[in-house]
N, C-alpha and C. Protein backbone atom coordinates (compact mmCIF):
# COMPACT_ATOMS: atom_id res chain seq x y z
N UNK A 1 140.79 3.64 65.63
CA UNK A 1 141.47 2.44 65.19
C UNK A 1 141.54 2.44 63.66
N UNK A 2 142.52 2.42 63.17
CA UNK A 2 142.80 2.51 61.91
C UNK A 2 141.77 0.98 61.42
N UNK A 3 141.82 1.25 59.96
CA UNK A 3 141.05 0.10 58.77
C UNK A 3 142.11 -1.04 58.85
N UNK A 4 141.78 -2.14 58.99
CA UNK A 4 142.56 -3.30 58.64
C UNK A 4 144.28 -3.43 57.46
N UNK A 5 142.82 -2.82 56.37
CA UNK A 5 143.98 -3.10 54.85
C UNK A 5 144.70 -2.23 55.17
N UNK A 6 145.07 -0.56 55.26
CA UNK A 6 146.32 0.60 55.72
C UNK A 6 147.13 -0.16 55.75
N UNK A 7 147.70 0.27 54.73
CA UNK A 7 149.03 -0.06 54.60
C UNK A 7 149.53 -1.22 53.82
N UNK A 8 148.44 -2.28 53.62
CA UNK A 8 148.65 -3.50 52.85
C UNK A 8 148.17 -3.09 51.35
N UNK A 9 148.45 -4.31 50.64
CA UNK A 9 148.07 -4.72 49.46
C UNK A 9 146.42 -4.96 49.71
N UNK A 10 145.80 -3.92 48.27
CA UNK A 10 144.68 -3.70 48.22
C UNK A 10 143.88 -5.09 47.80
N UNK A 11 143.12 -6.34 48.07
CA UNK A 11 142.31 -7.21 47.43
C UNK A 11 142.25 -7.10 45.87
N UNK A 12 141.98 -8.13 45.10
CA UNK A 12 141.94 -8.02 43.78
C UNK A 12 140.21 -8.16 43.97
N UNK A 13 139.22 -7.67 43.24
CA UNK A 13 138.30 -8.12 42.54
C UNK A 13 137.54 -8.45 41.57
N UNK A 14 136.65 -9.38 41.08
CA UNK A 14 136.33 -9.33 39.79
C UNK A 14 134.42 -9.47 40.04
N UNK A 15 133.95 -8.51 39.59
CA UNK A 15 132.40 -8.24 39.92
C UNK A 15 131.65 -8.09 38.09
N UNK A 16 130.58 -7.86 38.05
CA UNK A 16 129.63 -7.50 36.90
C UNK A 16 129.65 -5.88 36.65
N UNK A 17 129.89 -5.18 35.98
CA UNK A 17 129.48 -4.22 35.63
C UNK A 17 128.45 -3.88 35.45
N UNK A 18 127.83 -2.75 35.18
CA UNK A 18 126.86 -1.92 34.64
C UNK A 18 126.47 -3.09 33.10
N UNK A 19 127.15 -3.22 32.56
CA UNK A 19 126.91 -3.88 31.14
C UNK A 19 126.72 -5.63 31.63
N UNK A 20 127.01 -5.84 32.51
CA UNK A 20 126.86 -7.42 33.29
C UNK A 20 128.33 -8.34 32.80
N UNK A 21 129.65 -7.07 32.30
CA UNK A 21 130.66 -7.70 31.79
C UNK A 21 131.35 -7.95 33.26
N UNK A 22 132.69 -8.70 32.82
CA UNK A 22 133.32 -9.12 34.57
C UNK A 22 134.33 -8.14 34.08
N UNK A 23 134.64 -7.46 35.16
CA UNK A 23 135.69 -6.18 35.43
C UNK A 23 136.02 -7.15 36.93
N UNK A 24 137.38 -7.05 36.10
CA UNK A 24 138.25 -7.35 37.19
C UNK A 24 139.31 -6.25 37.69
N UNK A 25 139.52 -6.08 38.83
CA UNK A 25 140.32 -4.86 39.17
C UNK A 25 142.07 -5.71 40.11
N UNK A 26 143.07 -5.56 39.45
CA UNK A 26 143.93 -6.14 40.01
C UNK A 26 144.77 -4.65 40.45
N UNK A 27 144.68 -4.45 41.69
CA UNK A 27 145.40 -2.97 42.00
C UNK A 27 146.99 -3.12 42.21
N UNK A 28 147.70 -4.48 42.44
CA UNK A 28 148.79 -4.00 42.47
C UNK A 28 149.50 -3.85 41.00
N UNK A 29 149.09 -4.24 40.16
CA UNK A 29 149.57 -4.51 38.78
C UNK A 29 148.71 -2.68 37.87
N UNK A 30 148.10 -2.18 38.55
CA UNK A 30 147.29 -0.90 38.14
C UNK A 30 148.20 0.27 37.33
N UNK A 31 149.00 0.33 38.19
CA UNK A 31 150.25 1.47 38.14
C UNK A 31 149.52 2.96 37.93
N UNK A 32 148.00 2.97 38.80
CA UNK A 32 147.41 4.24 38.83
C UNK A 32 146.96 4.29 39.98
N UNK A 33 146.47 5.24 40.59
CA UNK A 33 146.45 5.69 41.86
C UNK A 33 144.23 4.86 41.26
N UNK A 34 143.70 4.76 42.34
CA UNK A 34 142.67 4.22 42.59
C UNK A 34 141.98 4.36 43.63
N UNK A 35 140.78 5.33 43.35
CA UNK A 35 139.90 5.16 44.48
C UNK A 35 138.65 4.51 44.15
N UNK A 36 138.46 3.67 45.33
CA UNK A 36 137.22 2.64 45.28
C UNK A 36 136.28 2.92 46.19
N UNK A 37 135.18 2.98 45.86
CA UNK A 37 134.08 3.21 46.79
C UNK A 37 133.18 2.49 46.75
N UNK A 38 132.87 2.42 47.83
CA UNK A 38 131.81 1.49 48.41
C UNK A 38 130.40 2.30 48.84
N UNK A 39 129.63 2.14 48.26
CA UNK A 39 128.31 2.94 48.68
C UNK A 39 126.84 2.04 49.02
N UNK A 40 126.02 2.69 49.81
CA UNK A 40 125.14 1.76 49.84
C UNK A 40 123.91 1.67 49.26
N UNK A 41 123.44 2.41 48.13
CA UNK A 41 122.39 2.16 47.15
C UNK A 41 122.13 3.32 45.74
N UNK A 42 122.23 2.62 44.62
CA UNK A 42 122.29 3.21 43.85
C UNK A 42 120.94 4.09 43.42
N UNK A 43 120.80 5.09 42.79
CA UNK A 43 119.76 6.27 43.00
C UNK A 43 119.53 6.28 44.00
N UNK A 44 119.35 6.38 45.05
CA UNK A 44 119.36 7.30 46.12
C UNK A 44 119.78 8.73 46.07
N UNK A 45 119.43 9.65 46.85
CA UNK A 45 120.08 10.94 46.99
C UNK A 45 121.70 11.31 47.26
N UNK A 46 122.16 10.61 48.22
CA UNK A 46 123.39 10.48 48.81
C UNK A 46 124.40 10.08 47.79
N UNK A 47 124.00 8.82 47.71
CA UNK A 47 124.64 8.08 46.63
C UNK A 47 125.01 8.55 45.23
N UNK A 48 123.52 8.97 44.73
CA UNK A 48 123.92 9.82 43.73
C UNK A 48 124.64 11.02 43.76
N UNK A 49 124.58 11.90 44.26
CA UNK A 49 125.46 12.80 44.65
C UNK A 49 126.84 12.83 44.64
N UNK A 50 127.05 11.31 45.55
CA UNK A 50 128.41 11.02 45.79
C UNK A 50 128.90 10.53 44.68
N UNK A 51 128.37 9.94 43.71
CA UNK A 51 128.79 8.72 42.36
C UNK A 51 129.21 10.10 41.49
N UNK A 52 128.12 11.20 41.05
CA UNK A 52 128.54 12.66 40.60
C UNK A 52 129.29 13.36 40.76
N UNK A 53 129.51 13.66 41.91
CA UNK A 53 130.77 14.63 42.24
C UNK A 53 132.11 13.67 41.79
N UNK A 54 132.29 12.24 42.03
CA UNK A 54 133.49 11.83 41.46
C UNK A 54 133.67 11.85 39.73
N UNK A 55 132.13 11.64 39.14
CA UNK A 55 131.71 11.90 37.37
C UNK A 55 132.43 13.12 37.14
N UNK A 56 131.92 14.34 38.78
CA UNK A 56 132.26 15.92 37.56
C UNK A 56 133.64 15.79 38.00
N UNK A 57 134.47 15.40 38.77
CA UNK A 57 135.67 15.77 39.13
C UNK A 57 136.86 14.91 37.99
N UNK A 58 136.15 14.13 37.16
CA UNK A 58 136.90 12.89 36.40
C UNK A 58 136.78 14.16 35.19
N UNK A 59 136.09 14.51 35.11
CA UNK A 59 136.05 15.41 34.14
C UNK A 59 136.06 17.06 33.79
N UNK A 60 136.22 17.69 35.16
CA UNK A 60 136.32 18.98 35.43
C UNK A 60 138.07 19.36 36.30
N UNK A 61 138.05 18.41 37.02
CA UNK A 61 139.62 18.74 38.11
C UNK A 61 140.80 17.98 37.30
N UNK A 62 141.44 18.90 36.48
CA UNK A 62 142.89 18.51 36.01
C UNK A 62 144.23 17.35 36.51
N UNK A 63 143.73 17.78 38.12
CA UNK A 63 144.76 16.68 39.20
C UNK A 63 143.95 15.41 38.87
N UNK A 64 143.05 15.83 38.50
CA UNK A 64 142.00 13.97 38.25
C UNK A 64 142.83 13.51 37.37
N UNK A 65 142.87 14.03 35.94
CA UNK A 65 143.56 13.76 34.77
C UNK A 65 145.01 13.74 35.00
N UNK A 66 145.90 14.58 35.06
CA UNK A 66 146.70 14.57 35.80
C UNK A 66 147.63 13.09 36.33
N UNK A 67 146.68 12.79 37.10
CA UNK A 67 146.76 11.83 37.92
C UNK A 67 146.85 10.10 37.45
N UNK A 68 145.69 10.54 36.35
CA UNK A 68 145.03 9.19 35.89
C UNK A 68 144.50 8.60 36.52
N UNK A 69 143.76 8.79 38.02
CA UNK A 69 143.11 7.88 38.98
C UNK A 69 142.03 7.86 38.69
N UNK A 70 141.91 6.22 38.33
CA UNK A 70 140.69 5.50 38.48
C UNK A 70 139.92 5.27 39.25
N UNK A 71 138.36 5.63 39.20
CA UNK A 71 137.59 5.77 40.06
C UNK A 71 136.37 4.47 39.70
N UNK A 72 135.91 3.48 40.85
CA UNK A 72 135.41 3.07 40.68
C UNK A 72 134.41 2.25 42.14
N UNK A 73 133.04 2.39 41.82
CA UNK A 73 131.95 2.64 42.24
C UNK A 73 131.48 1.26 42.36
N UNK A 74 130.93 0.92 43.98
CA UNK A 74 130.70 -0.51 44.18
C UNK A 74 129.65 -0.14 45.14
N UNK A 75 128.28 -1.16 44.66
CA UNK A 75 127.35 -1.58 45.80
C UNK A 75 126.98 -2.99 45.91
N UNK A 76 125.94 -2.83 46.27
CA UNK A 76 125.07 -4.53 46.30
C UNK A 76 123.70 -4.43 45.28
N UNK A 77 123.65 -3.92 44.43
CA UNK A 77 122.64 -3.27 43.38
C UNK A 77 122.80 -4.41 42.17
N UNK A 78 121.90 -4.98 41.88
CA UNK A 78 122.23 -6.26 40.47
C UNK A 78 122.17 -5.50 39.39
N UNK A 79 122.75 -5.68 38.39
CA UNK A 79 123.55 -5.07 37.31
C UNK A 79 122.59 -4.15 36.56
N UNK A 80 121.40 -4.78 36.54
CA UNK A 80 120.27 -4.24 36.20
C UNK A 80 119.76 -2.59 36.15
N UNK A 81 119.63 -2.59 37.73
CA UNK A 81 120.23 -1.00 38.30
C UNK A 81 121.39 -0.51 38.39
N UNK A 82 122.16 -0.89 38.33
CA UNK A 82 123.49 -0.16 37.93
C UNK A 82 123.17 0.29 36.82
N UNK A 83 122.91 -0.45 35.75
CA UNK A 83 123.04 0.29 34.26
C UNK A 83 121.97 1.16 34.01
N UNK A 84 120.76 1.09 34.95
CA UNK A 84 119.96 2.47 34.86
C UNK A 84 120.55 3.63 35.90
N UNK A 85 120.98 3.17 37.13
CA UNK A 85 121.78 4.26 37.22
C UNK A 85 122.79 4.91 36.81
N UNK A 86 124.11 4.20 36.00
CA UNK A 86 125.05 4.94 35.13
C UNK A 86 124.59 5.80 34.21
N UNK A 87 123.27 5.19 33.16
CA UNK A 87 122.46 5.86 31.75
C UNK A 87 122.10 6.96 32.42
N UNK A 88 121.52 7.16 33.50
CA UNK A 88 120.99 8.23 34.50
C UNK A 88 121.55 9.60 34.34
N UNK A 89 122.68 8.72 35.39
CA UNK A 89 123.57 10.11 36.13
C UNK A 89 124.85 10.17 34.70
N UNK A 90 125.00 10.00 34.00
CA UNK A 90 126.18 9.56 32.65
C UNK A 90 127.50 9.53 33.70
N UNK A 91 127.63 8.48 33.96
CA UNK A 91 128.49 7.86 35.17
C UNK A 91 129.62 7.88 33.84
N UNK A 92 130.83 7.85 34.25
CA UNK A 92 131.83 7.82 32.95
C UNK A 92 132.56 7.05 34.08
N UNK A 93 132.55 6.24 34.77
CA UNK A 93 133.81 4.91 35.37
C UNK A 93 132.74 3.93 35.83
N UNK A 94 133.47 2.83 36.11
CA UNK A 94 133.11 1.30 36.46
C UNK A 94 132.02 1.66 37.41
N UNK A 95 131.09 0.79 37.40
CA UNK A 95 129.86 0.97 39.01
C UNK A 95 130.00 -0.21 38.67
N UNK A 96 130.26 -1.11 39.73
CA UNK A 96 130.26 -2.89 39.88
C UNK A 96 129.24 -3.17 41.34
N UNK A 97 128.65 -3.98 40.32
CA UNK A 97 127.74 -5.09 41.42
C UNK A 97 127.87 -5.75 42.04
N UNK A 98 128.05 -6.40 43.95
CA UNK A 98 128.56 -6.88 44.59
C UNK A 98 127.30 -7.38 45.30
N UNK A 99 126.36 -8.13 44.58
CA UNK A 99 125.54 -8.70 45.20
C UNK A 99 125.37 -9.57 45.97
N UNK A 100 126.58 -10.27 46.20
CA UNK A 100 126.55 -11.47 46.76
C UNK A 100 127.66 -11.43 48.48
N UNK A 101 128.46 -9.43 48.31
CA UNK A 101 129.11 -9.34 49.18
C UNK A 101 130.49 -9.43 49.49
N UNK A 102 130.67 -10.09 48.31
CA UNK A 102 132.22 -10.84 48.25
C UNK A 102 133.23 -9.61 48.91
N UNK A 103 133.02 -8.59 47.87
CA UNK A 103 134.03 -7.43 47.70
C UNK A 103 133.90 -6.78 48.92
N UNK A 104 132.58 -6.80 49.77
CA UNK A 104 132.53 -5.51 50.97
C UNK A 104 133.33 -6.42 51.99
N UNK A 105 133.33 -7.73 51.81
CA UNK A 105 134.03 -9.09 52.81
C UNK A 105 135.65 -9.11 52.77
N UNK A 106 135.80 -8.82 51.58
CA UNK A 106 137.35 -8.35 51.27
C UNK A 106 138.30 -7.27 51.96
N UNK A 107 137.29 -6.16 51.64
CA UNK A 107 137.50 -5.08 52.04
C UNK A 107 137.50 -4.41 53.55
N UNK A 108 136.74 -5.71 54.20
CA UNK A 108 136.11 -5.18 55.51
C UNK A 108 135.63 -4.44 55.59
N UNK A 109 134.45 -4.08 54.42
CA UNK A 109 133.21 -2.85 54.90
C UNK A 109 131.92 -3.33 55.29
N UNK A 110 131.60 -3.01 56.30
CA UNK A 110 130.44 -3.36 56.93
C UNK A 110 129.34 -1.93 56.85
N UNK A 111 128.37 -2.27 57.97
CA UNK A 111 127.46 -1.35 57.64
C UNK A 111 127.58 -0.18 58.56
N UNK A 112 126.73 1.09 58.40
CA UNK A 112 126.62 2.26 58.78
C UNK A 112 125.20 2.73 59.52
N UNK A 113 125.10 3.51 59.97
CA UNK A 113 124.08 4.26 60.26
C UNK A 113 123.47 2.84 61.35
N UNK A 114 124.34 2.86 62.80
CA UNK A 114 123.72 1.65 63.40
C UNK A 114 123.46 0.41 62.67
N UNK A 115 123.88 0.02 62.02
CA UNK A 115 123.91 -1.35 60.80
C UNK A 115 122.38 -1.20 60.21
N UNK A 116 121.79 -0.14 60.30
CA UNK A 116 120.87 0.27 59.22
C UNK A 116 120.99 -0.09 57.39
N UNK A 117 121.94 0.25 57.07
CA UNK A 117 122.57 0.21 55.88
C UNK A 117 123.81 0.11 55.48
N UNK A 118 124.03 -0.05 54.52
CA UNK A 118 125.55 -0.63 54.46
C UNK A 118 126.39 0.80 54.00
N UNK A 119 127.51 0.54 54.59
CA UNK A 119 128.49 1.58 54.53
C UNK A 119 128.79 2.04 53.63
N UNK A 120 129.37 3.58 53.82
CA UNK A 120 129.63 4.26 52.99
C UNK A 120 131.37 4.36 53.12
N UNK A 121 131.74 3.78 52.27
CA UNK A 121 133.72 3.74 52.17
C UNK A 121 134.44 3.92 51.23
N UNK A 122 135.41 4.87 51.31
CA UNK A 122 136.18 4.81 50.45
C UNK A 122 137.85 4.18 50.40
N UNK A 123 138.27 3.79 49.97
CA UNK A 123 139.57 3.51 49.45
C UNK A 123 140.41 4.35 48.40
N UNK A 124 141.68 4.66 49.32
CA UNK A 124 142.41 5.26 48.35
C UNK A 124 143.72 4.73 48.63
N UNK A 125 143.96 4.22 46.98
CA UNK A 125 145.20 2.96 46.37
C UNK A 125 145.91 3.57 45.74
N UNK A 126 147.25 3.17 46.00
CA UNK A 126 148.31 4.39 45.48
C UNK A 126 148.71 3.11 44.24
N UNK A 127 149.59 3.79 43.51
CA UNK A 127 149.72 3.36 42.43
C UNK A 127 150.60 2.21 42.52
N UNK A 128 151.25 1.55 43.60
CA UNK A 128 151.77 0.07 43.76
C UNK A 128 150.61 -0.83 44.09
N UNK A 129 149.35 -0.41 44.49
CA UNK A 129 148.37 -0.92 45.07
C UNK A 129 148.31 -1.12 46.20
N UNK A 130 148.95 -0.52 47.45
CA UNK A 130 148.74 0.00 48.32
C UNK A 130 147.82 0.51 49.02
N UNK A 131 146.98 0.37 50.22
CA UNK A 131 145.68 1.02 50.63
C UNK A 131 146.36 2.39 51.24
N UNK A 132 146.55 3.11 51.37
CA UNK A 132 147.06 4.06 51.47
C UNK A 132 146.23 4.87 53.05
N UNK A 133 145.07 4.69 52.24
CA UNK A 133 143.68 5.65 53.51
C UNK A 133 142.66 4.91 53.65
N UNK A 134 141.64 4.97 54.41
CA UNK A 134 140.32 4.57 54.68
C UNK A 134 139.34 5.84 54.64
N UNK A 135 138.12 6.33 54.24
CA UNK A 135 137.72 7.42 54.79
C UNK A 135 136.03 6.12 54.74
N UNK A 136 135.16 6.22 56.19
CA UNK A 136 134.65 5.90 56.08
C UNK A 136 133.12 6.59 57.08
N UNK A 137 133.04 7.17 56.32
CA UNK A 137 131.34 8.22 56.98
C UNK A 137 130.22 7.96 55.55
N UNK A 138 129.31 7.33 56.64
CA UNK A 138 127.76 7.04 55.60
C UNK A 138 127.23 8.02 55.34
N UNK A 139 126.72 9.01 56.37
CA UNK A 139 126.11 10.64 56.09
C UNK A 139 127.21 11.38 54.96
N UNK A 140 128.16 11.43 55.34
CA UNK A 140 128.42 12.58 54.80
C UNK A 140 129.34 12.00 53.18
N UNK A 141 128.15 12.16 52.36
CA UNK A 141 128.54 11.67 50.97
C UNK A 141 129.43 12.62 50.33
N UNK A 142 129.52 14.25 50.85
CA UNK A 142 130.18 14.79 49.93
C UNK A 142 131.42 14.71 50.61
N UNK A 143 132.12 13.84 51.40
CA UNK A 143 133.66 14.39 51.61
C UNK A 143 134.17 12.96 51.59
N UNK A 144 133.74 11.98 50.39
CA UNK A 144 134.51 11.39 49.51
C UNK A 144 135.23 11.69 48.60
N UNK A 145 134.82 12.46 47.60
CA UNK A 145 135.88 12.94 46.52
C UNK A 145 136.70 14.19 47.03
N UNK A 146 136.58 14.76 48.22
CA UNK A 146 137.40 15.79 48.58
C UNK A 146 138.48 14.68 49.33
N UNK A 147 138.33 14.12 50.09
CA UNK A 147 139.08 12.58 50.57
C UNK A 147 140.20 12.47 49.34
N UNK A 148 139.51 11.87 48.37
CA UNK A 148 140.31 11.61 47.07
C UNK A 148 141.08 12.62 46.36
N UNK A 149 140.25 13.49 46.20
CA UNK A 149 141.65 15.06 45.94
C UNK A 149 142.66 15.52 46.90
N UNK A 150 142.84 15.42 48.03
CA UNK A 150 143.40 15.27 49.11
C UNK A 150 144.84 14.68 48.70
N UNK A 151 143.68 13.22 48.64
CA UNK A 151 144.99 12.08 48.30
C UNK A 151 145.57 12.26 47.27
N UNK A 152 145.18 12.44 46.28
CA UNK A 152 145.84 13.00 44.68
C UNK A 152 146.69 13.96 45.48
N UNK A 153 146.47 15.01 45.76
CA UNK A 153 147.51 15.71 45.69
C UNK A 153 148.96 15.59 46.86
N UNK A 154 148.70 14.66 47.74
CA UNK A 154 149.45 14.60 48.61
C UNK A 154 150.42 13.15 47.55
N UNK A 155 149.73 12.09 46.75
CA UNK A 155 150.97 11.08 46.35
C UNK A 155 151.23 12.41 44.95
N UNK A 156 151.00 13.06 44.70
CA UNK A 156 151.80 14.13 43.45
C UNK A 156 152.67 14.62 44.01
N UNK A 157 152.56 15.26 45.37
CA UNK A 157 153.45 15.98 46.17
C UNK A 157 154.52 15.21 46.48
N UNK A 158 154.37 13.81 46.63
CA UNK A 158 155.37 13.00 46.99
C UNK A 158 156.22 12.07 45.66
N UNK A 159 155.38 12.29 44.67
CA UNK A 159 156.35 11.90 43.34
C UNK A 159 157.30 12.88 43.04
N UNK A 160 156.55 14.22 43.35
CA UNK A 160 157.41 15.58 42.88
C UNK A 160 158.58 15.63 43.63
N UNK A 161 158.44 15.33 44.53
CA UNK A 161 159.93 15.23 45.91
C UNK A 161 160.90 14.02 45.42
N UNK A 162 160.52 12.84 44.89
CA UNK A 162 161.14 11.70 45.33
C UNK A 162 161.78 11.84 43.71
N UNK A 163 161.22 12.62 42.52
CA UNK A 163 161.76 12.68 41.34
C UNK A 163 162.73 13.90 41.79
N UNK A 164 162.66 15.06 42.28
CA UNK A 164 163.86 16.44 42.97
C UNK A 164 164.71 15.45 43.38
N UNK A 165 164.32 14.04 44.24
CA UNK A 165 165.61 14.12 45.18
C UNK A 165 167.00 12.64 44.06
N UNK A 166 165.55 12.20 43.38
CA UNK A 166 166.72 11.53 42.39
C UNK A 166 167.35 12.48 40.92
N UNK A 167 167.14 13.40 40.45
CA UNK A 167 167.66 14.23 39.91
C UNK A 167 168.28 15.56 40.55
N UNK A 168 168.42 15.13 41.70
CA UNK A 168 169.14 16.64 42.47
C UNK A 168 170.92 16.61 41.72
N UNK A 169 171.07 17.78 42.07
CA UNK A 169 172.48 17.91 41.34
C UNK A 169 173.52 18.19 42.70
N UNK A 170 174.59 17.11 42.51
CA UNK A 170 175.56 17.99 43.80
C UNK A 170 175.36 18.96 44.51
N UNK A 171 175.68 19.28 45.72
CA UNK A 171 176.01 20.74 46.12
C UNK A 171 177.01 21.51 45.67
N UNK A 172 177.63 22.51 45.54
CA UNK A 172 178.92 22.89 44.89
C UNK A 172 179.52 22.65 46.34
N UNK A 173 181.20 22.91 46.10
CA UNK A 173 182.30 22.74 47.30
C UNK A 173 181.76 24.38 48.48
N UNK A 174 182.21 23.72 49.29
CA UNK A 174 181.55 24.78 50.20
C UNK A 174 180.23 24.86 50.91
N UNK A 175 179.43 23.80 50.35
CA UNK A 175 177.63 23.82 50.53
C UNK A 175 177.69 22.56 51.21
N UNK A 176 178.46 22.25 51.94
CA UNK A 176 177.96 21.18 53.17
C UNK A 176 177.03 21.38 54.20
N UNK A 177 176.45 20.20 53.85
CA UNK A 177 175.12 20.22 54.56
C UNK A 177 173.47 20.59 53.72
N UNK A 178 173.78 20.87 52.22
CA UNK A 178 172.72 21.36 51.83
C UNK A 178 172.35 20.13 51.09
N UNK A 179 170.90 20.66 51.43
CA UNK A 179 170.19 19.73 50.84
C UNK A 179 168.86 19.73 49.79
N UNK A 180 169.08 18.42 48.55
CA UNK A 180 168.08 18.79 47.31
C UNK A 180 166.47 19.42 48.16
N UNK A 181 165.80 20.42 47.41
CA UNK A 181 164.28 20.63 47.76
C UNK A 181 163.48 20.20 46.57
N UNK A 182 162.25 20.05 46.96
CA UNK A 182 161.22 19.59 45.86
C UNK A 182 161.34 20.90 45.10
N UNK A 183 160.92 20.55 43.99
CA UNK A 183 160.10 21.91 43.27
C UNK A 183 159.21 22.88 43.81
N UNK A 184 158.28 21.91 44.35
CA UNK A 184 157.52 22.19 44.76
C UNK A 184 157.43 23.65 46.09
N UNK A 185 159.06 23.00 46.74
CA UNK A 185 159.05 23.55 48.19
C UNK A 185 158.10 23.13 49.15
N UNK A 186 157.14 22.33 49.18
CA UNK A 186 156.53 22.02 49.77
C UNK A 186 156.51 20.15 50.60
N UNK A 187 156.17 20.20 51.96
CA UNK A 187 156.98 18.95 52.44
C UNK A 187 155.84 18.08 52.11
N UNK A 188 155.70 16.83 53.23
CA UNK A 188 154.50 15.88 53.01
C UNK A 188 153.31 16.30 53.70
N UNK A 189 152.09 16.26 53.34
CA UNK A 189 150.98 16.97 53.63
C UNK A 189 150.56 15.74 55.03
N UNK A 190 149.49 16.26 55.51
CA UNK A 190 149.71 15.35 56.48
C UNK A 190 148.47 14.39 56.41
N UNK A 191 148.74 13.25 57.12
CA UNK A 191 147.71 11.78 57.10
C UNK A 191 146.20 12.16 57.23
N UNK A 192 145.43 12.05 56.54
CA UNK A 192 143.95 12.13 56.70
C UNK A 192 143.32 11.05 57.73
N UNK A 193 142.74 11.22 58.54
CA UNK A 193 142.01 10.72 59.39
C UNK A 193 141.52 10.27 59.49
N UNK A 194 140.70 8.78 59.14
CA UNK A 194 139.74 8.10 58.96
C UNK A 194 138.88 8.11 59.81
């Protein structure tokens, strides 16, 4: 059963940061692709791991940059620990505090591991603010940011097509039936699975 939001307009939120400032995130007004994650405790093993691999990929994978997608990191952790975990791990995007739940209520993320703990989710928001995907597995922390490179490259693949097909040039006389190709040559990748 697909996630609720698919396909809708992503929730706005406004939470505490790491610094205890209010970051507000308005995704349809973003005009960047956005993945949001939802994790369920900061330092932890998992968690950390997972908060890192999106740190080295913001700063090692070109399609990150590229892209400009904003990555940003949500638990139920009071601001307190957040900002020792960012100083920690040198977190370089938002980790927001959702202590009170608001945002996982928004989002419809509930908990994992038999309602042991709270879920592990990601969101990926295309650049109208769009929910685009759900990927939501608590164990397996490392195939969030592969989730998110995924998605990067599948809305690139689809800017690259939709810019070919508004700059395509006529066919010449004689070429009926032909039709503009991406640059790319390559079609739409296919739906990730939640």
């Amino acid at each position: 059963m697909p996630h609720p939001l698919v396909g809708k307009p992503a929730p706005s939120l406004s939470l505490p940061d790491a610094n205890g400032e209010t970051y507000t995130l308005t995704p349809v007004a973003s005009d960047v692709p956005i993945a949001l994650f939802f994790y369920p405790q900061s330092g932890t093993y998992g968690c950390t791991k997972e908060a890192c691999e999106f740190r080295d990929a913001l700063a090692e994978k070109e399609l990150y940059q590229r892209t400009k997608v904003q990555i940003i990191g949500v638990s139920k952790d009071p601001v307190e620990k957040q900002k020792v975990f960012v100083e920690k791990e040198k977190l370089t995007y938002p980790v927001l505090s959702d202590a009170s739940g608001d945002a996982r209520k928004a989002y419809h993320v509930g908990k994992g591991l038999l309602g042991l703990t709270d879920a592990r989710v990601t969101f990926f928001i295309d650049s109208k603010g769009v929910v685009r995907d759900v990927l939501d597995t608590t164990v397996n922390f490392s195939a969030h940011a592969k989730f998110v490179t995924k998605w990067l490259d599948k809305i690139e693949a689809e800017e690259g097509k939709s810019t070919a097909d508004e700059s395509a040039v006529p066919a010449p006389a004689g070429a009926e039936g032909a039709e503009p190709v991406s640059p790319t040559g390559e079609g739409e990748g296919e739906q990730q699975q939640a």
